[in-house]
PDB file of N, CA and C in Angstrom:
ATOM      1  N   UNK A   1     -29.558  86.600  31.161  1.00  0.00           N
ATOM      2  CA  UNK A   1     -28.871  85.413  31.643  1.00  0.00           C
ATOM      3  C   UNK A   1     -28.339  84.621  30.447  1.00  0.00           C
ATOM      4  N   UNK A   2     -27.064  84.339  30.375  1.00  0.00           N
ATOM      5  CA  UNK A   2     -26.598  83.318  29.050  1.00  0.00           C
ATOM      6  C   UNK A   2     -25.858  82.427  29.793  1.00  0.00           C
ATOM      7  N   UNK A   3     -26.460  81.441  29.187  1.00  0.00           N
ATOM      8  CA  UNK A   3     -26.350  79.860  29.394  1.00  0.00           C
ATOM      9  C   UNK A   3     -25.019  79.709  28.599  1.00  0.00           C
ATOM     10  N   UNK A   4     -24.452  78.700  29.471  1.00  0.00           N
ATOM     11  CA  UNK A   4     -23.404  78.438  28.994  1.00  0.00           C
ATOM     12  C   UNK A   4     -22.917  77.256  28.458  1.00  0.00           C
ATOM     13  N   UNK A   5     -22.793  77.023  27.134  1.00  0.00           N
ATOM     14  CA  UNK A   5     -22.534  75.680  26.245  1.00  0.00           C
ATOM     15  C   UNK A   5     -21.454  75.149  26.435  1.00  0.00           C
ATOM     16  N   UNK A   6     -22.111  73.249  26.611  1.00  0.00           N
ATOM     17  CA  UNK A   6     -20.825  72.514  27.067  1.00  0.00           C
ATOM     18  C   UNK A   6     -20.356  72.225  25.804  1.00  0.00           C
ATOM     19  N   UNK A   7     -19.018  72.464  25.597  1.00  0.00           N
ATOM     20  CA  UNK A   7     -18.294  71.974  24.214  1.00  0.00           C
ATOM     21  C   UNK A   7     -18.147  70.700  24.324  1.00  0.00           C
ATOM     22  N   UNK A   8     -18.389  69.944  23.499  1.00  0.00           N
ATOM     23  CA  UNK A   8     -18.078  68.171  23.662  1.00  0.00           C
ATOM     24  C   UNK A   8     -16.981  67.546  23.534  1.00  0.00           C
ATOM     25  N   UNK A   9     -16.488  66.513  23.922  1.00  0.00           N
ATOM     26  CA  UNK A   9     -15.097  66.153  24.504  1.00  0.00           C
ATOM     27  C   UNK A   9     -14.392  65.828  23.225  1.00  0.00           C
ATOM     28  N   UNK A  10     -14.960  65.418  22.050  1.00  0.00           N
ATOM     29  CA  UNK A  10     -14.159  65.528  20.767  1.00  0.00           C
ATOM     30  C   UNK A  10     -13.858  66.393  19.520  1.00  0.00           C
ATOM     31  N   UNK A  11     -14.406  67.728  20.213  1.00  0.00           N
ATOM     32  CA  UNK A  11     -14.201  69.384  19.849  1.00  0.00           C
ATOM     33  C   UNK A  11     -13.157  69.613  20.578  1.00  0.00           C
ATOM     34  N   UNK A  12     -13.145  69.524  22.515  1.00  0.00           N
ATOM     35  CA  UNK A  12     -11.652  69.784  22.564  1.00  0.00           C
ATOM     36  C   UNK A  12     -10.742  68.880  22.333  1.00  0.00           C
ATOM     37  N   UNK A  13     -10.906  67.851  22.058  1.00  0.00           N
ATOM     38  CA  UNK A  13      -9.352  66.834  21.905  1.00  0.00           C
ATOM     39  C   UNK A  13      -8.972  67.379  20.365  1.00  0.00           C
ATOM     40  N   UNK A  14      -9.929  67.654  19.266  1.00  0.00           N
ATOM     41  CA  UNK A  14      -9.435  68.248  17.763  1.00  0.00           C
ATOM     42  C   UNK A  14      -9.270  69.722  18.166  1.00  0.00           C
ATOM     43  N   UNK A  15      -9.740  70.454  18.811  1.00  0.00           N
ATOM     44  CA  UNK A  15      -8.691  71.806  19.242  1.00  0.00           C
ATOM     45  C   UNK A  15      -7.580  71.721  19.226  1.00  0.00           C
ATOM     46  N   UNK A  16      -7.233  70.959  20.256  1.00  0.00           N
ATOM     47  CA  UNK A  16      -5.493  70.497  20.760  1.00  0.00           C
ATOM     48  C   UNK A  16      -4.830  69.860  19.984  1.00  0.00           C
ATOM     49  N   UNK A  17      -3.842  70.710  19.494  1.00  0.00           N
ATOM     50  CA  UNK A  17      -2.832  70.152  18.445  1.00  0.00           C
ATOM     51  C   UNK A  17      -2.065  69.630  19.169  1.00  0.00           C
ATOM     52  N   UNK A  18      -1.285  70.084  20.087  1.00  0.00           N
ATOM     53  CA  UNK A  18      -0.306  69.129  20.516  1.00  0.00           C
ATOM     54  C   UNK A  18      -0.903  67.505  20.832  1.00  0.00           C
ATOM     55  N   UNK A  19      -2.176  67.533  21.600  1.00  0.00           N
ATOM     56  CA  UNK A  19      -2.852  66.358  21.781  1.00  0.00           C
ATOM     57  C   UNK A  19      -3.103  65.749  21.052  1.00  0.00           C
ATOM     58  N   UNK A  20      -3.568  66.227  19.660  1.00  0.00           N
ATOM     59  CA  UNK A  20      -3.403  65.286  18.260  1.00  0.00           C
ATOM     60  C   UNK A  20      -1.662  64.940  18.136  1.00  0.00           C
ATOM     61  N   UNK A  21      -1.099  65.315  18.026  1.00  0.00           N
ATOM     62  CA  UNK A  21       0.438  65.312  18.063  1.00  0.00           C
ATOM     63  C   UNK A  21       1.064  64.227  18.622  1.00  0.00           C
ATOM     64  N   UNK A  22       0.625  64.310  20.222  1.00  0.00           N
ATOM     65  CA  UNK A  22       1.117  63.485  20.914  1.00  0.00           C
ATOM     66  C   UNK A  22      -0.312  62.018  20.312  1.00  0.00           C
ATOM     67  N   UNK A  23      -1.313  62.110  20.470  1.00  0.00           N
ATOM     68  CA  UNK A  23      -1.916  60.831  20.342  1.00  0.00           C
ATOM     69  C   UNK A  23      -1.630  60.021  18.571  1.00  0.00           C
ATOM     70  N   UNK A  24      -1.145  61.022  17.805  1.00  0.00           N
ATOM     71  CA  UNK A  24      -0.548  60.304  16.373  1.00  0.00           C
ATOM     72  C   UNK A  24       0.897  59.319  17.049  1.00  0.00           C
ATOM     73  N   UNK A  25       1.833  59.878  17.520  1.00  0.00           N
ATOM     74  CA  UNK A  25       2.879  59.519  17.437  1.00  0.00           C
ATOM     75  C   UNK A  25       2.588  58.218  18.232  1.00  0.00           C
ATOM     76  N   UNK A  26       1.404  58.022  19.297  1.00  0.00           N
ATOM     77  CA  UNK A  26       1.671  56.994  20.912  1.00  0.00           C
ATOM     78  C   UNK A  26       0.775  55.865  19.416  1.00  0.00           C
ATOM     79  N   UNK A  27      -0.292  56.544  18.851  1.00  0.00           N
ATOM     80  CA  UNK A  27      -0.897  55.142  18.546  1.00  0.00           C
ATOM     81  C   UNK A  27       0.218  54.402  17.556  1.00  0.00           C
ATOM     82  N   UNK A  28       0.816  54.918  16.377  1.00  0.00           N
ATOM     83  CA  UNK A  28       2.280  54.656  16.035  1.00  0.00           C
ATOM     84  C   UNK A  28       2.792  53.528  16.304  1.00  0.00           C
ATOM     85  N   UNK A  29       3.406  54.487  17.392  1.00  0.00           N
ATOM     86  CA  UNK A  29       4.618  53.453  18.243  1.00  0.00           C
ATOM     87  C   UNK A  29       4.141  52.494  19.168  1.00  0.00           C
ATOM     88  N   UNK A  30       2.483  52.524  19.203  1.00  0.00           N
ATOM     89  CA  UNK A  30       1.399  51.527  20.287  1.00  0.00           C
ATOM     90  C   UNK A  30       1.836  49.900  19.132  1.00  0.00           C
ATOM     91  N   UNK A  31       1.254  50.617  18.187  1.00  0.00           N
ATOM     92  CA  UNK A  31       0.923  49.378  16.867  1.00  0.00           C
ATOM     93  C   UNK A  31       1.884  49.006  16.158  1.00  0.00           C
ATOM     94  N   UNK A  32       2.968  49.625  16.570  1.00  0.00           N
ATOM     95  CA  UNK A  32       4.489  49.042  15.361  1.00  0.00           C
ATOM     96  C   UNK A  32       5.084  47.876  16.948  1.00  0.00           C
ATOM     97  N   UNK A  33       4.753  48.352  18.088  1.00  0.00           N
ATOM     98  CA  UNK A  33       5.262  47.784  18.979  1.00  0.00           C
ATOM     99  C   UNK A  33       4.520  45.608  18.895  1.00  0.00           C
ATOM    100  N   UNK A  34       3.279  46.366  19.054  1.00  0.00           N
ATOM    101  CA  UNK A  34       2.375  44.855  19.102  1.00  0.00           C
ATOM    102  C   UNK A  34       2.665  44.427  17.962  1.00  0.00           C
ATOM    103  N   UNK A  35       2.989  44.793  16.708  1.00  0.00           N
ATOM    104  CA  UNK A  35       3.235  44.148  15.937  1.00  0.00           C
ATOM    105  C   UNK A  35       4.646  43.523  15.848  1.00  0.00           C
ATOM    106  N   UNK A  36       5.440  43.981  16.290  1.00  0.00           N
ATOM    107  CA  UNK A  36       7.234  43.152  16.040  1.00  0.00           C
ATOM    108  C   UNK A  36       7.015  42.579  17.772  1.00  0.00           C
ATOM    109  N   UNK A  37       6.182  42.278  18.787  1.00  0.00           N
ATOM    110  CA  UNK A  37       5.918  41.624  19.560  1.00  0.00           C
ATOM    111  C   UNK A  37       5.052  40.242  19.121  1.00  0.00           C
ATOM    112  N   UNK A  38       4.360  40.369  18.187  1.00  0.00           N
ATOM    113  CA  UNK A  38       3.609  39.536  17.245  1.00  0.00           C
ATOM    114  C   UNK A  38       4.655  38.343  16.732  1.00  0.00           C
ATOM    115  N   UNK A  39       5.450  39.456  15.628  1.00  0.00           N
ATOM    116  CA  UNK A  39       6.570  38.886  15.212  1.00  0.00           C
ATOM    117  C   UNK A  39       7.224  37.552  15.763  1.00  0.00           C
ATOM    118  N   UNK A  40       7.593  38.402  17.243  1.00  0.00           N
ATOM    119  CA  UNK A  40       8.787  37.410  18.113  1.00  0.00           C
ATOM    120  C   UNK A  40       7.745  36.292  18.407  1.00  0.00           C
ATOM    121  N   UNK A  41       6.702  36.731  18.926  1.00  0.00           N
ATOM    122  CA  UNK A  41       5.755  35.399  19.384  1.00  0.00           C
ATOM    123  C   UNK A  41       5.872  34.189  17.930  1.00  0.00           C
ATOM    124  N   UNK A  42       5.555  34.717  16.693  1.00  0.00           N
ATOM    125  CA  UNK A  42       5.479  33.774  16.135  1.00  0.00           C
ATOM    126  C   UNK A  42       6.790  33.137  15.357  1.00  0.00           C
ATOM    127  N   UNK A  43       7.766  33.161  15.536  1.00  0.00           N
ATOM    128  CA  UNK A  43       8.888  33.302  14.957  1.00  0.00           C
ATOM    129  C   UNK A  43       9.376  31.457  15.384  1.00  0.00           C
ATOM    130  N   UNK A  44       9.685  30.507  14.672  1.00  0.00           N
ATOM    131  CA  UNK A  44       9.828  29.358  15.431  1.00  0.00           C
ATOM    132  C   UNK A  44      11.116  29.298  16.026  1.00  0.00           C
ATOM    133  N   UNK A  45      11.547  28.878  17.003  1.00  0.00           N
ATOM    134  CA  UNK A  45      12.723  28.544  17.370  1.00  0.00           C
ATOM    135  C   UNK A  45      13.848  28.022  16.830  1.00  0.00           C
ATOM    136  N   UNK A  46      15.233  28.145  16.855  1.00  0.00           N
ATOM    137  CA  UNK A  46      16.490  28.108  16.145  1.00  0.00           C
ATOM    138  C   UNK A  46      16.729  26.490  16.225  1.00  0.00           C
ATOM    139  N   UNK A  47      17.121  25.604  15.172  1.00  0.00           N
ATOM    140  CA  UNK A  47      17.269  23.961  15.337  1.00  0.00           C
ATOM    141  C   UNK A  47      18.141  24.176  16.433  1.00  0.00           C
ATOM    142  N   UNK A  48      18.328  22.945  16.537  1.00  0.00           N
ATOM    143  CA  UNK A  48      19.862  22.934  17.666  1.00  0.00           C
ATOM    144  C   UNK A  48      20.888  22.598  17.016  1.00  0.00           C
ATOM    145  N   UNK A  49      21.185  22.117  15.772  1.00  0.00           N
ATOM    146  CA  UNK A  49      22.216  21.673  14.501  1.00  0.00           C
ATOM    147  C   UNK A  49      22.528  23.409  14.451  1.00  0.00           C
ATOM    148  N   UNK A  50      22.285  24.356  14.261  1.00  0.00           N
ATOM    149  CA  UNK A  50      22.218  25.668  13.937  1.00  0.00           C
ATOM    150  C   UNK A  50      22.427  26.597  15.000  1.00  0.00           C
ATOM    151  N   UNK A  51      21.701  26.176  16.276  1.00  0.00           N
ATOM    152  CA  UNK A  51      22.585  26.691  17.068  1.00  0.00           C
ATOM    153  C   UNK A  51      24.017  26.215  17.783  1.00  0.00           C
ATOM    154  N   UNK A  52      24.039  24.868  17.540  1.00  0.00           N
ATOM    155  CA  UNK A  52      25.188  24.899  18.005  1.00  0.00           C
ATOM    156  C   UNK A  52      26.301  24.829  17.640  1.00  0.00           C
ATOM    157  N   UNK A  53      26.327  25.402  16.197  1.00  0.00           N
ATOM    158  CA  UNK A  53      27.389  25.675  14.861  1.00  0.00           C
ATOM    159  C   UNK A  53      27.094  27.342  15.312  1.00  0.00           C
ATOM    160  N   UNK A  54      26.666  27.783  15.765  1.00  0.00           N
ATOM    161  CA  UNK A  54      26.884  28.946  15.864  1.00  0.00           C
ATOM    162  C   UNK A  54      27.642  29.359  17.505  1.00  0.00           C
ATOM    163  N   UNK A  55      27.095  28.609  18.210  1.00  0.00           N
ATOM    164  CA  UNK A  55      27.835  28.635  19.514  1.00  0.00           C
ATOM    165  C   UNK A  55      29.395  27.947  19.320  1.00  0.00           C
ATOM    166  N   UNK A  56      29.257  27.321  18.435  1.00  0.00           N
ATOM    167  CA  UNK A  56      31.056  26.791  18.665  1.00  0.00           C
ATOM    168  C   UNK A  56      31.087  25.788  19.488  1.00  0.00           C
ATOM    169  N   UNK A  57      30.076  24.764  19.682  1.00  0.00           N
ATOM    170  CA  UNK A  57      30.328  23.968  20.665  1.00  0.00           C
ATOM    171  C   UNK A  57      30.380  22.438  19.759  1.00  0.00           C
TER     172      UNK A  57
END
């Protein structure tokens, strides 16, 4: 009788290349995202002397 060994879930995720592949590129583009979302959050708002030399009004 042979027992059969459970491989552990972070043996197959480093098997899978494409799954490394795909999880390099998502965390990436996860953390470049929150960060220029960061950005805009902190960014102060345009005077109104400045915007409205730029609007033409």
């Amino acid at each position: 009788m042979s027992e059969e060994k459970k491989v552990p879930f972070l043996q197959l995720v480093f098997d899978d290349f494409i799954l490394l592949l795909f999880l390099g590129v998502a965390v990436y583009a996860v953390s470049y995202l929150i960060w220029g979302l960061i950005e805009i959050a902190w960014t102060p708002p345009i005077p109104d002397e400045i915007k409205q030399a730029l609007l033409g009004r």
